[in-house]
Protein backbone atom coordinates (compact mmCIF):
# COMPACT_ATOMS: atom_id res chain seq x y z
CA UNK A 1 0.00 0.00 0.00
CA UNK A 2 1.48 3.30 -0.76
CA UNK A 3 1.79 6.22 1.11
CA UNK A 4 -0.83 8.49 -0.37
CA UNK A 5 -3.58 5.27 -0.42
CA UNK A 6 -2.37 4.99 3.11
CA UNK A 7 -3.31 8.09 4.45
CA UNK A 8 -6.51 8.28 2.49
CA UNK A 9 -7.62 5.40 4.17
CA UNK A 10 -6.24 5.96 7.51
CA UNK A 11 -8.71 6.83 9.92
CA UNK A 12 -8.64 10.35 11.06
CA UNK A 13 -11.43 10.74 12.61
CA UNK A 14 -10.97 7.65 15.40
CA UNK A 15 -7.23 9.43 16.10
CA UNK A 16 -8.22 13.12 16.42
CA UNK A 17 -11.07 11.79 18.96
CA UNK A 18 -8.37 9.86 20.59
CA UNK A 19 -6.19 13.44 20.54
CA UNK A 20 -9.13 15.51 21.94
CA UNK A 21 -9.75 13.12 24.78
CA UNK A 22 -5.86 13.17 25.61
CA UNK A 23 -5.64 16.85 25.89
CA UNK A 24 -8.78 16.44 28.03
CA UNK A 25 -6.91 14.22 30.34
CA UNK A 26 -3.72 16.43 30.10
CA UNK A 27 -5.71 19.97 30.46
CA UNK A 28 -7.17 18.64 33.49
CA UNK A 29 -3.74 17.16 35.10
CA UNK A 30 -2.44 20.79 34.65
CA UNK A 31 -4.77 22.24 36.29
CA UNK A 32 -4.20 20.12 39.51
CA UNK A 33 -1.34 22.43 40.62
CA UNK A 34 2.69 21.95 40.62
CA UNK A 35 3.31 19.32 42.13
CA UNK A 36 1.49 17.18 39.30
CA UNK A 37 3.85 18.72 36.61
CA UNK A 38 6.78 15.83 36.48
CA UNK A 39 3.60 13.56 35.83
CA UNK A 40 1.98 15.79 33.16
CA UNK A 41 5.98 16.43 31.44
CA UNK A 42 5.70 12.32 31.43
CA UNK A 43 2.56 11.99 30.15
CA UNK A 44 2.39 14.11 27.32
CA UNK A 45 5.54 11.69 26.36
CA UNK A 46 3.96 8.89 26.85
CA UNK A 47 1.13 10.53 24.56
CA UNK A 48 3.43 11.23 21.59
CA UNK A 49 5.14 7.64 22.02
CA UNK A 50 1.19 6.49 21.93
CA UNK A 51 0.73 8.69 18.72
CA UNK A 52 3.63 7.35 16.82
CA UNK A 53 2.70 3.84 18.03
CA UNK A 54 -0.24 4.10 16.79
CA UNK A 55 1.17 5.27 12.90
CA UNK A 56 3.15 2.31 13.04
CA UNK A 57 1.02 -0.44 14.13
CA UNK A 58 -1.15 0.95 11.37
CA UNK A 59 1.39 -0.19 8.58
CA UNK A 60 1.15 -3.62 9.99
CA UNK A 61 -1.23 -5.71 8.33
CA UNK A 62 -3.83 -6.98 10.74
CA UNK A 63 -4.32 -10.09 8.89
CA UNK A 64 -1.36 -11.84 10.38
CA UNK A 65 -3.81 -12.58 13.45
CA UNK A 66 -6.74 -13.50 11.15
CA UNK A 67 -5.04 -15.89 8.91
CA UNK A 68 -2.82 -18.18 11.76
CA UNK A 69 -2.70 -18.46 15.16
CA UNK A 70 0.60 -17.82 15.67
CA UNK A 71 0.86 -14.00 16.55
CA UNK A 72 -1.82 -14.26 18.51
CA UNK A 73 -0.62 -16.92 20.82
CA UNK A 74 3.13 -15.67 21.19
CA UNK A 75 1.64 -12.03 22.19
CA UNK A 76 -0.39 -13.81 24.64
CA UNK A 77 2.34 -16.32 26.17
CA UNK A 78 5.04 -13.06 26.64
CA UNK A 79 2.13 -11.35 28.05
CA UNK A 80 2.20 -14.23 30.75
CA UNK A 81 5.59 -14.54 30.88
CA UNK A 82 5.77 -10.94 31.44
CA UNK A 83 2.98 -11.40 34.71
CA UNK A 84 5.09 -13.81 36.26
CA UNK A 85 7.81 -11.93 36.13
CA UNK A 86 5.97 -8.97 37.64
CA UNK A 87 4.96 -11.59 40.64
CA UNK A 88 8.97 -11.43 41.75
CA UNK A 89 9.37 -8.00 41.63
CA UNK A 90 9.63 -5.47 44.19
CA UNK A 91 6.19 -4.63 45.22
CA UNK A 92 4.64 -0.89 45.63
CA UNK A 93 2.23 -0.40 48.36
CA UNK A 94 2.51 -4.42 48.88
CA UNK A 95 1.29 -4.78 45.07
CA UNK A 96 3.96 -6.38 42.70
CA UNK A 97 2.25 -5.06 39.82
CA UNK A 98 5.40 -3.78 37.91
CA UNK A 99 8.51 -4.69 36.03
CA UNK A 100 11.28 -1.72 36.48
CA UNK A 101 14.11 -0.55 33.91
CA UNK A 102 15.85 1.85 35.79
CA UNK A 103 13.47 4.47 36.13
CA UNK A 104 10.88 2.74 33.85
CA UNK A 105 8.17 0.96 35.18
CA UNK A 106 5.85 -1.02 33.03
CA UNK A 107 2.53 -2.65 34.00
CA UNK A 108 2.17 -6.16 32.14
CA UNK A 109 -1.81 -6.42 32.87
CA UNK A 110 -2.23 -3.42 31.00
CA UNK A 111 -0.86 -5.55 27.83
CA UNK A 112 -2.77 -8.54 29.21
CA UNK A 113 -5.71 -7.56 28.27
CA UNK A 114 -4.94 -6.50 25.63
CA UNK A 115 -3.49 -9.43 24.42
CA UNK A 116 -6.39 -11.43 25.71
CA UNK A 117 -8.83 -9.04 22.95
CA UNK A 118 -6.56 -10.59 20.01
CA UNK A 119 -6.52 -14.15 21.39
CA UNK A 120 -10.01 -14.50 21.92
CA UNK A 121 -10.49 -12.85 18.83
CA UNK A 122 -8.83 -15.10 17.24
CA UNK A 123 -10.35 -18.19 19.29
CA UNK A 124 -13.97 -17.64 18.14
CA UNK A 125 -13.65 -15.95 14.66
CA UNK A 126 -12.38 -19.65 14.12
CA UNK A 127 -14.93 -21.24 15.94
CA UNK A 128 -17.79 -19.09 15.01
CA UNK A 129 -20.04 -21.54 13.69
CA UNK A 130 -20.26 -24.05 16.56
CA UNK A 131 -19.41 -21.58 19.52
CA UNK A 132 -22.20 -22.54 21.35
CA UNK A 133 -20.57 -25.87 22.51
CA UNK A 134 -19.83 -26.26 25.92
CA UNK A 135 -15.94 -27.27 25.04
CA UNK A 136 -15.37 -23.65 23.27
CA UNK A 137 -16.94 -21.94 25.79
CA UNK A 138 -14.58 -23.94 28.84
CA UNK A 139 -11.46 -23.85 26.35
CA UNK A 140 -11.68 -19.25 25.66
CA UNK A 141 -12.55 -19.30 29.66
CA UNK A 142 -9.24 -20.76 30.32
CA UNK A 143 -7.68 -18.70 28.34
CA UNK A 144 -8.84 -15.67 30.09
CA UNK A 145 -8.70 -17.15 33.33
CA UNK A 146 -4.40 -17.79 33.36
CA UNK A 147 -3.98 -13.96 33.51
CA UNK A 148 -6.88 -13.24 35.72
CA UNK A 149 -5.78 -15.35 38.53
CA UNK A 150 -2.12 -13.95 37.78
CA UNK A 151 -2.76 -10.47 38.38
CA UNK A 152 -5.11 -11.78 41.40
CA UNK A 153 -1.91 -12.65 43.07
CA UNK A 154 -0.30 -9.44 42.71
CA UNK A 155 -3.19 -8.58 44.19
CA UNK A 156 -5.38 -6.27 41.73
CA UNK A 157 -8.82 -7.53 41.97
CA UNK A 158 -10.04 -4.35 38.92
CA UNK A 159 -8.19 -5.56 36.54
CA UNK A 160 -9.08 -9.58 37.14
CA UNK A 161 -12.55 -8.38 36.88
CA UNK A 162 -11.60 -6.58 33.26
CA UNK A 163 -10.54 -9.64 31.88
CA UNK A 164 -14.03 -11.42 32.91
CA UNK A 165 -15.87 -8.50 31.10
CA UNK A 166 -13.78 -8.78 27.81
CA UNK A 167 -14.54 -12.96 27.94
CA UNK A 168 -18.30 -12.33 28.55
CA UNK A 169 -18.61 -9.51 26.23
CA UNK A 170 -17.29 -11.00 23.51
CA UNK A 171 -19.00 -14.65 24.48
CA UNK A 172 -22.90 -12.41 23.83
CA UNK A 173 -21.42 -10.95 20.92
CA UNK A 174 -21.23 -14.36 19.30
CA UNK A 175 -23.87 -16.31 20.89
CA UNK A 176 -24.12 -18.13 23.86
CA UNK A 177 -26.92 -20.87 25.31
CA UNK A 178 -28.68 -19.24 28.49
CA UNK A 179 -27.75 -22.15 30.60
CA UNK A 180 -23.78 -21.77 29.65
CA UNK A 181 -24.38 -18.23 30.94
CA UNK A 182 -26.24 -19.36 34.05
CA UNK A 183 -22.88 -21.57 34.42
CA UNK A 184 -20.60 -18.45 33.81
CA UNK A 185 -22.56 -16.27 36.00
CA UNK A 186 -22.40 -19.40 38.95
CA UNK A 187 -19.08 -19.30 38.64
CA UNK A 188 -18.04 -16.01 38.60
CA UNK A 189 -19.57 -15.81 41.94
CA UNK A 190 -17.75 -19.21 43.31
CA UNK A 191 -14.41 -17.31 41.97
CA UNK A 192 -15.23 -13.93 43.71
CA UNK A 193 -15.45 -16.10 46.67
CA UNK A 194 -12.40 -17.72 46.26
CA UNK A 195 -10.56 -14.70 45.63
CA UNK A 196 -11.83 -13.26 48.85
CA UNK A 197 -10.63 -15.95 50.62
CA UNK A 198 -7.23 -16.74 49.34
CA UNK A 199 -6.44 -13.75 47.46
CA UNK A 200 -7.51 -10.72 48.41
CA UNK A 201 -5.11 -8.81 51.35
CA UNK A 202 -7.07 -7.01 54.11
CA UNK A 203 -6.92 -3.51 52.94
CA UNK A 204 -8.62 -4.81 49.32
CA UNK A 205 -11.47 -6.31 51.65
CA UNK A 206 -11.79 -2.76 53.65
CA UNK A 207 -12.08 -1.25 50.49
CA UNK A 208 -14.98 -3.25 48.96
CA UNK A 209 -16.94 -3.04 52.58
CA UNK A 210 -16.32 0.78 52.83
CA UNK A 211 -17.98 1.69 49.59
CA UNK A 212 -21.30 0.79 50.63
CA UNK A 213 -20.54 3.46 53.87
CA UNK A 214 -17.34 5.43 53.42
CA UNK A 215 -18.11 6.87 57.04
CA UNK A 216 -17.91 4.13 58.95
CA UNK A 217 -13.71 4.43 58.32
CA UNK A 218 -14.10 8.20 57.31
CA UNK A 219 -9.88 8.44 57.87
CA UNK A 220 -9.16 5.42 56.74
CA UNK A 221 -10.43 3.38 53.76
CA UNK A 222 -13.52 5.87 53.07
CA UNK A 223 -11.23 8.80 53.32
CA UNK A 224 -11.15 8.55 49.28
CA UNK A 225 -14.54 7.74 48.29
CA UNK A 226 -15.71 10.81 50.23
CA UNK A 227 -13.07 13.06 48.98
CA UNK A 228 -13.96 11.85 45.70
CA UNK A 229 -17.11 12.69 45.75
CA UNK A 230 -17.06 16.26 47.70
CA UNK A 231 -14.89 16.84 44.55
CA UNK A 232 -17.57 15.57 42.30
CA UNK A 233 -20.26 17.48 44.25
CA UNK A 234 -18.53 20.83 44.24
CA UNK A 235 -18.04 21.21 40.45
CA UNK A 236 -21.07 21.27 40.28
CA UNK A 237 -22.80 22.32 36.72
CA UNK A 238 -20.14 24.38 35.86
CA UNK A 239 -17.46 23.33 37.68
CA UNK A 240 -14.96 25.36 39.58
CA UNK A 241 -12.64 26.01 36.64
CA UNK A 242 -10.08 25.33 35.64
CA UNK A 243 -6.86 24.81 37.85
CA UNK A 244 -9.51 26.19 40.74
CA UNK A 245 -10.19 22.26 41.99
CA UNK A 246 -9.52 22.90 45.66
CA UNK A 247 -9.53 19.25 46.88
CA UNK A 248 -7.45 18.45 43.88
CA UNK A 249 -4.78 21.01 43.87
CA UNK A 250 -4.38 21.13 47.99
CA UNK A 251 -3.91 17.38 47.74
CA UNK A 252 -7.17 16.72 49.75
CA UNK A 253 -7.69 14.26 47.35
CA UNK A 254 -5.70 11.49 47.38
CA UNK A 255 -4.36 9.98 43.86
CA UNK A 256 -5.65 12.54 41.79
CA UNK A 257 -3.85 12.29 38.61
CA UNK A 258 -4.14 8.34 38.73
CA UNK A 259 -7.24 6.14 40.13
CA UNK A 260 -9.20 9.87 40.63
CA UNK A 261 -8.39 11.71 37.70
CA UNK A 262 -12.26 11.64 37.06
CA UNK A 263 -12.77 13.21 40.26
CA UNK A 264 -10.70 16.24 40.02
CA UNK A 265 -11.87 16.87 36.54
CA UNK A 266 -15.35 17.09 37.52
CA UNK A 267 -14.33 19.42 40.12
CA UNK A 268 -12.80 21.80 37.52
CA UNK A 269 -15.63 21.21 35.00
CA UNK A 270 -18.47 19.88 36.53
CA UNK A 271 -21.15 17.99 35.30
CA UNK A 272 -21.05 19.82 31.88
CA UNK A 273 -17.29 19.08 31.36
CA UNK A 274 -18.21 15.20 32.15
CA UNK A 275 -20.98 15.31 29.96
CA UNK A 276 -18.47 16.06 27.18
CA UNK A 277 -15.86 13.47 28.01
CA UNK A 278 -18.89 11.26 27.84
CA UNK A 279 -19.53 12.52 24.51
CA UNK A 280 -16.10 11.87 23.17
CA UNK A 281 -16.24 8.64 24.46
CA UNK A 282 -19.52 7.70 22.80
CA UNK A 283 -18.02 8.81 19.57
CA UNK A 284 -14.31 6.85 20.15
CA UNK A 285 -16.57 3.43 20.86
CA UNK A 286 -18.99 3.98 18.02
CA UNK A 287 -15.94 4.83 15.48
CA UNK A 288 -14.13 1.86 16.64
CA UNK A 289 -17.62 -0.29 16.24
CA UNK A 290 -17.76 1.03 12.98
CA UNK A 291 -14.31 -0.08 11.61
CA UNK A 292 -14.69 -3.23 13.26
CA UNK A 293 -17.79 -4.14 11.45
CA UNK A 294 -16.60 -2.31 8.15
CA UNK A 295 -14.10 -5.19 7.46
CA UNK A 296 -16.47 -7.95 6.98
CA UNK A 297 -14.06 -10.42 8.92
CA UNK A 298 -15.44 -11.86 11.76
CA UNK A 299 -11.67 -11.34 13.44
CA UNK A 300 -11.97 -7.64 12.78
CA UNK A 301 -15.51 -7.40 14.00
CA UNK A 302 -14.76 -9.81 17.61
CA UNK A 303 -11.30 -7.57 18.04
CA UNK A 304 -13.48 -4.35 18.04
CA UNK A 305 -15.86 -5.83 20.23
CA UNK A 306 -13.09 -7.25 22.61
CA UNK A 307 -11.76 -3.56 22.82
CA UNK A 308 -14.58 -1.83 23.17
CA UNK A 309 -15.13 -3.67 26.70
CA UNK A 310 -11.81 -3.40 27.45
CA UNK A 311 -12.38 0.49 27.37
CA UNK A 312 -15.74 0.98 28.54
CA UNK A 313 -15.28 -1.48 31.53
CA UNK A 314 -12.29 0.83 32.45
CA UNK A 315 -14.58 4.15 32.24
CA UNK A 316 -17.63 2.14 34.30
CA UNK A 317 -15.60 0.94 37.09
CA UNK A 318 -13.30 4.22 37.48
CA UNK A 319 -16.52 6.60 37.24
CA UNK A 320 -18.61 3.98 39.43
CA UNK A 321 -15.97 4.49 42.55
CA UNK A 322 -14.99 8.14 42.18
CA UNK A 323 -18.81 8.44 42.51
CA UNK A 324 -18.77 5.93 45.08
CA UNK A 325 -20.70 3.58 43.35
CA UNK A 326 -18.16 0.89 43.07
CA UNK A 327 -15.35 -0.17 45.39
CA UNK A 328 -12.19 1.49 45.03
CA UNK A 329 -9.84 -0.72 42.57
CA UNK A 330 -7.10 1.46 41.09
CA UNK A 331 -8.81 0.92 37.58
CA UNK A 332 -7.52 4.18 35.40
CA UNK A 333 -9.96 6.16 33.63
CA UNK A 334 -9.06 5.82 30.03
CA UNK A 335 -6.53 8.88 28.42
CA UNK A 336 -7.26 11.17 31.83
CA UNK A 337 -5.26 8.74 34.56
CA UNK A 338 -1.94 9.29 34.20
CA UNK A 339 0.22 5.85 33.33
CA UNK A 340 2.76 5.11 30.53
CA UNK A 341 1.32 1.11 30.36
CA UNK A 342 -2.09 1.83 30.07
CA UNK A 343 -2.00 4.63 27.36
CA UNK A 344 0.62 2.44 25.04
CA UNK A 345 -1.72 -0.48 25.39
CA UNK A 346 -4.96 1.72 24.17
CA UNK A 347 -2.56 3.33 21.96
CA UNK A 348 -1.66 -0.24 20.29
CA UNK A 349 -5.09 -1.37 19.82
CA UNK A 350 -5.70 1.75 18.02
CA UNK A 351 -3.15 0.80 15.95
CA UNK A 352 -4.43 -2.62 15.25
CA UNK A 353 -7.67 -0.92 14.25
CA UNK A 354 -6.20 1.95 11.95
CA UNK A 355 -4.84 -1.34 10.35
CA UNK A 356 -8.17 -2.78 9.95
CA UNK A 357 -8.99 0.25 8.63
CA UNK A 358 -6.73 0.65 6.13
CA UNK A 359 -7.03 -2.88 4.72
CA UNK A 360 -10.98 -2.77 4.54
């Protein structure tokens, strides 16, 4: 393909959304105050290493993954590989999460899941036909279970429950018997158990009981939830303004450029600002829907699918506790959380798309 066809082809539209959203998330990180500023110098790095990911990915030809299983199952295993190793690292906060290079840190589950999109993919675009059979469904849960119960251990119960809502998103999106999903849903809950039991440390199971009332430990594990959602509250309609987020900026509000990012932005915005993020996102999952589907591959049109949840689980579950809705998890909100792992993983599934796009 030359350059010129290329270009014509490429998808602006799904990128400049993908821009706008970024500057969101890197207007509202500025206005946070100082002290956030080696985070938003990173950041906007990590977005123009994102950018020219996504240009290159984009010269790839997405087929690889549809015509042989190969890619798809070497990305997968190195993801894996890549989880164990993060097991024997040096943990953060008692979560060994990360893999460091110097002053580098990457976050293999980011790239799980990721790589868990392409497999699965791959898995039922193959067996498409006879899907509904008990052995397919058992074989793709497997699949997605390896890396769920790995970054259980490290312990990070959010992004376990990602990888659950990519496999059962993708399992309705190519039919399922009600009784296998009776099963799935059974199951789930047996795991959740488990995982309370064995995996789970004792400030994970404070945080899950505190949601439901943050006052009960008001200094302790509510302390977030409620400065989350004073933050919330005080924006407003309008919002504050911007760099005018007081619980933000005076570091009243703990984690604000990471798990609530989506708090101090609606305390410089308000609800109108939020409504427009929501609006951007509507448009970024309907353009990738729409590329998806515009190949006419059942690969293309499970990978879209498969990504879509991966994002829009993300937004749920980060919105749903900065509202205190949901328990807190250390989910990122998509492009406004700051993190180098997270934003290269989007950016490469972009990538994958634009490819897709390109090729349709």
């Amino acid at each position: 393909m030359n350059l010129s066809l290329f270009l014509r082809k490429f998808d602006w539209r799904l990128f400049f959304i993908f821009l706008a959203i970024s500057a969101v998330g890197l207007f509202s990180m500025a206005g946070m105050g100082p002290s956030i500023k080696p985070f938003l110098e990173k950041q906007i790095l990590f977005l123009i290493i994102g950018s020219a990911i996504i240009f290159f990915i984009s010269l790839l030809d997405y087929r690889v993954f549809k015509n042989s299983s190969l890619p798809s199952l070497a990305i997968y295993l190195t993801a894996l590989i890549l989880l164990v190793i993060s097991l024997t690292s040096s943990s953060v906060r008692g979560i060994n999460a990360w893999i460091s290079f110097g002053s580098i840190r990457l976050e293999p589950s980011e790239f799980a899941k990721l790589s868990v999109v392409i497999l699965l993919a791959k898995y039922f675009s193959q067996k498409h036909a006879e899907i509904y059979r008990i052995h397919h469904v058992v074989a793709s849960g497997i699949y997605t279970l390896i890396p769920a119960l790995l970054v259980l251990k490290q312990p990070d119960l959010g992004s376990a429950f990602i990888f659950f809502a990519i496999w059962l998103s993708m399992l309705l999106a190519v039919g399922i018997k009600r009784k296998h999903l009776m099963i799935i849903l059974l199951s789930a809950v047996l795991v959740a158990s488990v995982a309370w039991l064995v995996f789970l440390q004792p400030y994970q199971k404070n945080r899950i009981s505190s949601f439901l009332n943050p006052y009960l430990d008001s200094k302790g594990e509510g302390y977030s939830v409620i400065q989350a959602k004073t933050a919330i509250g005080s924006g407003m309609i309008w919002g504050n303004g911007y760099g005018q987020g007081t619980q933000s900026r005076f570091g009243f509000l703990p984690e604000a450029h990471t798990d609530f990012a989506f708090a101090a932005y609606g305390e410089q915005f308000g609800f109108a600002g939020i409504s427009v993020l929501f609006a951007l996102f509507f448009l970024f999952l309907l353009r990738i829907g729409k590329i998806g589907f515009g190949a006419k591959n059942n690969f293309a049109k499970l990978f879209s699918i498969g990504f879509v949840a991966f994002i829009f689980s993300h937004v749920v579950i980060n919105a749903g506790m900065n509202l205190g809705l949901m328990p807190i998890t250390g989910i990122p909100f998509p492009f406004l959380s700051y993190g180098g792992s997270f934003l290269i993983s989007l950016s490469l599934g972009i990538g994958l798309l634009e490819s897709i796009k390109a090729r349709s």
